[in-house]
C-alpha atoms as a PDB file:
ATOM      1  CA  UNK A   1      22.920  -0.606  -7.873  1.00  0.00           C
ATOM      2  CA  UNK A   2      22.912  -2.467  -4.550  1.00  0.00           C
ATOM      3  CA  UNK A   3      20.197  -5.211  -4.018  1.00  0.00           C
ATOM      4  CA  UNK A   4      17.500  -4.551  -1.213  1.00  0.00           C
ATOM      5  CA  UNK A   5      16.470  -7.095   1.812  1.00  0.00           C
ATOM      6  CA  UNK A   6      12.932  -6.757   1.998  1.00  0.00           C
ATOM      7  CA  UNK A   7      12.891  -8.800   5.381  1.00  0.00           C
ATOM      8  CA  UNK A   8      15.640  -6.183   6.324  1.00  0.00           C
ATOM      9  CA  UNK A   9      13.558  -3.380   4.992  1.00  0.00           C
ATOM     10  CA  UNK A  10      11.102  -4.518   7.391  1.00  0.00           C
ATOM     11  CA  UNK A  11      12.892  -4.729  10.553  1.00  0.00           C
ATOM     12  CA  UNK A  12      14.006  -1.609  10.009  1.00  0.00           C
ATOM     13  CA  UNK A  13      10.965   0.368  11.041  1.00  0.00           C
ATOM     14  CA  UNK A  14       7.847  -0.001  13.428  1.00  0.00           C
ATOM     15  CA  UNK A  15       5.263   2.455  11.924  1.00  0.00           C
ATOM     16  CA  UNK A  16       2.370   1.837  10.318  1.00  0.00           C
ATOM     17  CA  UNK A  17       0.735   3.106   7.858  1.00  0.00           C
ATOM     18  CA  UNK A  18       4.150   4.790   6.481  1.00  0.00           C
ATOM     19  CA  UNK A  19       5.528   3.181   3.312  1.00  0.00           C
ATOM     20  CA  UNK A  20       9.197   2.574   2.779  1.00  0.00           C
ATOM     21  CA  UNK A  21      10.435   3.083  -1.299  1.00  0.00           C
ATOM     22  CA  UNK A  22      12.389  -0.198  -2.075  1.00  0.00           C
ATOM     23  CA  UNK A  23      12.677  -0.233  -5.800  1.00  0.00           C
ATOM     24  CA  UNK A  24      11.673   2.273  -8.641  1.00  0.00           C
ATOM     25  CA  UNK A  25      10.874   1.017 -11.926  1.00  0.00           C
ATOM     26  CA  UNK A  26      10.429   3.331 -14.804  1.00  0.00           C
ATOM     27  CA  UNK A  27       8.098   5.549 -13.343  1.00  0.00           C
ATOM     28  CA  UNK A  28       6.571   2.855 -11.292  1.00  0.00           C
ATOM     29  CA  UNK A  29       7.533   2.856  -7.477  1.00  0.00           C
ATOM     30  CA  UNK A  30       7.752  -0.525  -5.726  1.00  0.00           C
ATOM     31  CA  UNK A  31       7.096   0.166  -1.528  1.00  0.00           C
ATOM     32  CA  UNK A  32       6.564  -2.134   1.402  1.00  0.00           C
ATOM     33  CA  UNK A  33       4.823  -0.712   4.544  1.00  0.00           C
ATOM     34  CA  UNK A  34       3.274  -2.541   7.964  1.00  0.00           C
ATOM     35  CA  UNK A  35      -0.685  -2.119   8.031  1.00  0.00           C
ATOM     36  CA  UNK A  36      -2.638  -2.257  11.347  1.00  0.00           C
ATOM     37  CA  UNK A  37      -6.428  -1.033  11.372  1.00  0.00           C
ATOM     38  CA  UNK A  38      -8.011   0.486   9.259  1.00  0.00           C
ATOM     39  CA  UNK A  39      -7.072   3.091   6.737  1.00  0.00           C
ATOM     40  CA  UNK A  40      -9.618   5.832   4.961  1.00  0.00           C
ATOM     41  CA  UNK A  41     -11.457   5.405   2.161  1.00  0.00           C
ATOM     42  CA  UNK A  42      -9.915   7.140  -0.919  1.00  0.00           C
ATOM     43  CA  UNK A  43      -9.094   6.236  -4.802  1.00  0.00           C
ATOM     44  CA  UNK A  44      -6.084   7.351  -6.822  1.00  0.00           C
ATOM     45  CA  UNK A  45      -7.592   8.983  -9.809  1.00  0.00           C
ATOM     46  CA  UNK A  46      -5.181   8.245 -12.456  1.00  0.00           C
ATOM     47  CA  UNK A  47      -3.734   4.887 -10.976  1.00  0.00           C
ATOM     48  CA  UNK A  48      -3.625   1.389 -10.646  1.00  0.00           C
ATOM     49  CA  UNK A  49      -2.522  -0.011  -7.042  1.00  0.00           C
ATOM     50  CA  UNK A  50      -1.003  -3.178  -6.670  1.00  0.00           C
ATOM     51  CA  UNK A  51      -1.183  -5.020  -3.214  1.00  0.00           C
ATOM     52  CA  UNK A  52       1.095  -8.152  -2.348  1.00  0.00           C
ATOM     53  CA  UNK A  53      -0.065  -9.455   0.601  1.00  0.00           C
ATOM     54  CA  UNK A  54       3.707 -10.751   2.176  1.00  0.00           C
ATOM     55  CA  UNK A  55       2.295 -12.017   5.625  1.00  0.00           C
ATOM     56  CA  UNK A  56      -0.919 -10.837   8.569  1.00  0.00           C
ATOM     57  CA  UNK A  57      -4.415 -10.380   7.391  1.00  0.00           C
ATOM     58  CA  UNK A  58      -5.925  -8.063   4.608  1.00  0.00           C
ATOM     59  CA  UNK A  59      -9.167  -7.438   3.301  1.00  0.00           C
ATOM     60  CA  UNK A  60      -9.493  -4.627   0.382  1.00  0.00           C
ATOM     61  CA  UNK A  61     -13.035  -3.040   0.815  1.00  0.00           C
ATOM     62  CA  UNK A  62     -13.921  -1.673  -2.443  1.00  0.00           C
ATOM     63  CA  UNK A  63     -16.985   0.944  -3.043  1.00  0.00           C
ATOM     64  CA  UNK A  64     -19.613  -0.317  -5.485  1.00  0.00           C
ATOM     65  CA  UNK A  65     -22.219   2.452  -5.992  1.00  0.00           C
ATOM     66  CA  UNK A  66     -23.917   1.664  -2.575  1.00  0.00           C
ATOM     67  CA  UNK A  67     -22.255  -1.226  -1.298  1.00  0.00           C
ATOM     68  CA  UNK A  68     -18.692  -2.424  -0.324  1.00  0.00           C
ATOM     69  CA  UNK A  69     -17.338  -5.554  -1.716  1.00  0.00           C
ATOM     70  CA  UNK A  70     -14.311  -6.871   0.761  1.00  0.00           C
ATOM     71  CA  UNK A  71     -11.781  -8.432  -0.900  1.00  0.00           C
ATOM     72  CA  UNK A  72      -9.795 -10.973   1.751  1.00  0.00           C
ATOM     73  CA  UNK A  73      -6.487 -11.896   1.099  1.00  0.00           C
ATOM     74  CA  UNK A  74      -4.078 -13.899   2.278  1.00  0.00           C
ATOM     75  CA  UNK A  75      -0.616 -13.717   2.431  1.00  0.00           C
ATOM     76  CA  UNK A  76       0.819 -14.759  -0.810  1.00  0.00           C
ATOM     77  CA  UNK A  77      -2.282 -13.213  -2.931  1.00  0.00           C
ATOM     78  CA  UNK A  78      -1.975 -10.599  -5.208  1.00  0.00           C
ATOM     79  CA  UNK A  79      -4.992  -7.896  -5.693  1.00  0.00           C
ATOM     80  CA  UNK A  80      -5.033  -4.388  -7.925  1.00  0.00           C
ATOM     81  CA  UNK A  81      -7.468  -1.924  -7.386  1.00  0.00           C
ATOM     82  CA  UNK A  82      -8.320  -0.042 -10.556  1.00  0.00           C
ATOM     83  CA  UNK A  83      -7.598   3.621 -11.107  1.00  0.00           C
ATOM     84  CA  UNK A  84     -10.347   5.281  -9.267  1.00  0.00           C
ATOM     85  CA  UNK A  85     -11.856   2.708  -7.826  1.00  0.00           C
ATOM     86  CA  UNK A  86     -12.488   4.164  -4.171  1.00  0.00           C
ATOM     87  CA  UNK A  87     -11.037   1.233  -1.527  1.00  0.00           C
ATOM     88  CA  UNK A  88     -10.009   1.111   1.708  1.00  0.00           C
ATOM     89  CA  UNK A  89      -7.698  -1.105   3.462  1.00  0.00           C
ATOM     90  CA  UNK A  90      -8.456  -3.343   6.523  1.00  0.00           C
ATOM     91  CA  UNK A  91      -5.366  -5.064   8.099  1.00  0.00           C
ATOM     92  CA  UNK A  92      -4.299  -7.158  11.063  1.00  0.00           C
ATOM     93  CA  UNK A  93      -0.701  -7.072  11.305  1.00  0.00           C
ATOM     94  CA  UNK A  94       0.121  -6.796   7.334  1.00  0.00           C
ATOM     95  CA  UNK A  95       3.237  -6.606   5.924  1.00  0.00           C
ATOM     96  CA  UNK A  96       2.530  -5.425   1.950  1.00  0.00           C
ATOM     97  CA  UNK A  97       4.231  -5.249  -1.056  1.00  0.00           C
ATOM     98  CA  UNK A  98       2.681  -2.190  -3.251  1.00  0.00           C
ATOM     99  CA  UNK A  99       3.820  -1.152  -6.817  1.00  0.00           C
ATOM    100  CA  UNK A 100       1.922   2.324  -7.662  1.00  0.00           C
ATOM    101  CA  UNK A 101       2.880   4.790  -9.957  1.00  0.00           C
ATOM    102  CA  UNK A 102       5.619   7.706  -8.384  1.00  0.00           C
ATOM    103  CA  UNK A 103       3.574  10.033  -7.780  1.00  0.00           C
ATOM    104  CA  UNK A 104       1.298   8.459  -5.669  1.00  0.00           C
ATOM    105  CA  UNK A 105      -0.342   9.672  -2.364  1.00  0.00           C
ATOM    106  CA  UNK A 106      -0.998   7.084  -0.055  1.00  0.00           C
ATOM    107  CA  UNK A 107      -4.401   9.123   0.816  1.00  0.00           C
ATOM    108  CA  UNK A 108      -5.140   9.623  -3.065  1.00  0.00           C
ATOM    109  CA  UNK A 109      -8.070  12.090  -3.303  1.00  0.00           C
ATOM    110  CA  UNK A 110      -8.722  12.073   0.149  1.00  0.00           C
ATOM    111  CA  UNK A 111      -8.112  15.034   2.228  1.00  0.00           C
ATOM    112  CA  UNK A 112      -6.554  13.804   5.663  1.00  0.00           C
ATOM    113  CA  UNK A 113      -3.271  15.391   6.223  1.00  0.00           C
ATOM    114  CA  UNK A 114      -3.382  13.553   9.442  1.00  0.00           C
ATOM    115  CA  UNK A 115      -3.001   9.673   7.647  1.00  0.00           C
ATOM    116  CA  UNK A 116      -1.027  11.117   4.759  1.00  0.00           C
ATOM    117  CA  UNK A 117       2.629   9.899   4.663  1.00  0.00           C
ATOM    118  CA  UNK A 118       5.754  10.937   2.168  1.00  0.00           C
ATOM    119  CA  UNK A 119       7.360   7.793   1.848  1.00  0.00           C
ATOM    120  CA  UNK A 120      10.970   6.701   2.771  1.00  0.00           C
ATOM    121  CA  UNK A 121      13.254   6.270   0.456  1.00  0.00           C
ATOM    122  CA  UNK A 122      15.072   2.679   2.147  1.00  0.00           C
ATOM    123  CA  UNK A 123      17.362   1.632  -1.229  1.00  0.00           C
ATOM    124  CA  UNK A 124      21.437   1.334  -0.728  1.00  0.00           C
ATOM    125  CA  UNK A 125      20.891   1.128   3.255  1.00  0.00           C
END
């Protein structure tokens, strides 16, 4: 198995929003993607989501009964949102590190076929 360049990974696309597969681990996927703006609210029912905040601005805003709770990280931090725990992220130029399980949605029980994204697959390139 051939090692992936994450800073390669990176200059390798423009999008946003669209996550790139770097790494699978058991049944674990490892993804980077560039966040700009906001995303949608939306939880992932049955798992965890990791966020590794590589470099930009990110603030998690997570849904507390009533209120939202922003989480701001910086780059360097490391933040997981619990399995269905509804959260939305906020970014200014972001480039993220994300380990979710494989058969994650981006969107998670949101219905917006408009911000959902398959992922690309970016390993042995």
């Amino acid at each position: 198995m051939a090692t992936v360049s994450i800073p390669s990974a990176f200059a390798s696309f423009t999008e946003t929003w669209s996550p790139r597969l770097v790494a699978a681990v058991n049944d674990q996927h490892v993804k980077i993607a560039k966040l700009d703006g906001a995303f949608i609210f939306h939880a992932h029912p049955d798992s965890d989501e990791l966020f590794y905040l590589l470099s930009g601005e990110l603030t998690l805003e997570i849904e507390s009964g009533d209120t939202v709770e922003s989480v701001v990280m910086k780059a360097g931090d490391v933040y997981v949102v619990p399995r269905a725990v509804r959260h939305r992220p906020v970014a200014r130029n972001a480039e993220v590190l994300m380990i979710e399980r494989n058969d994650t949605v981006n969107t998670g029980d949101a219905e917006d076929r408009r911000r959902q994204r398959d992922w690309v697959d970016v390993r042995g390139r």
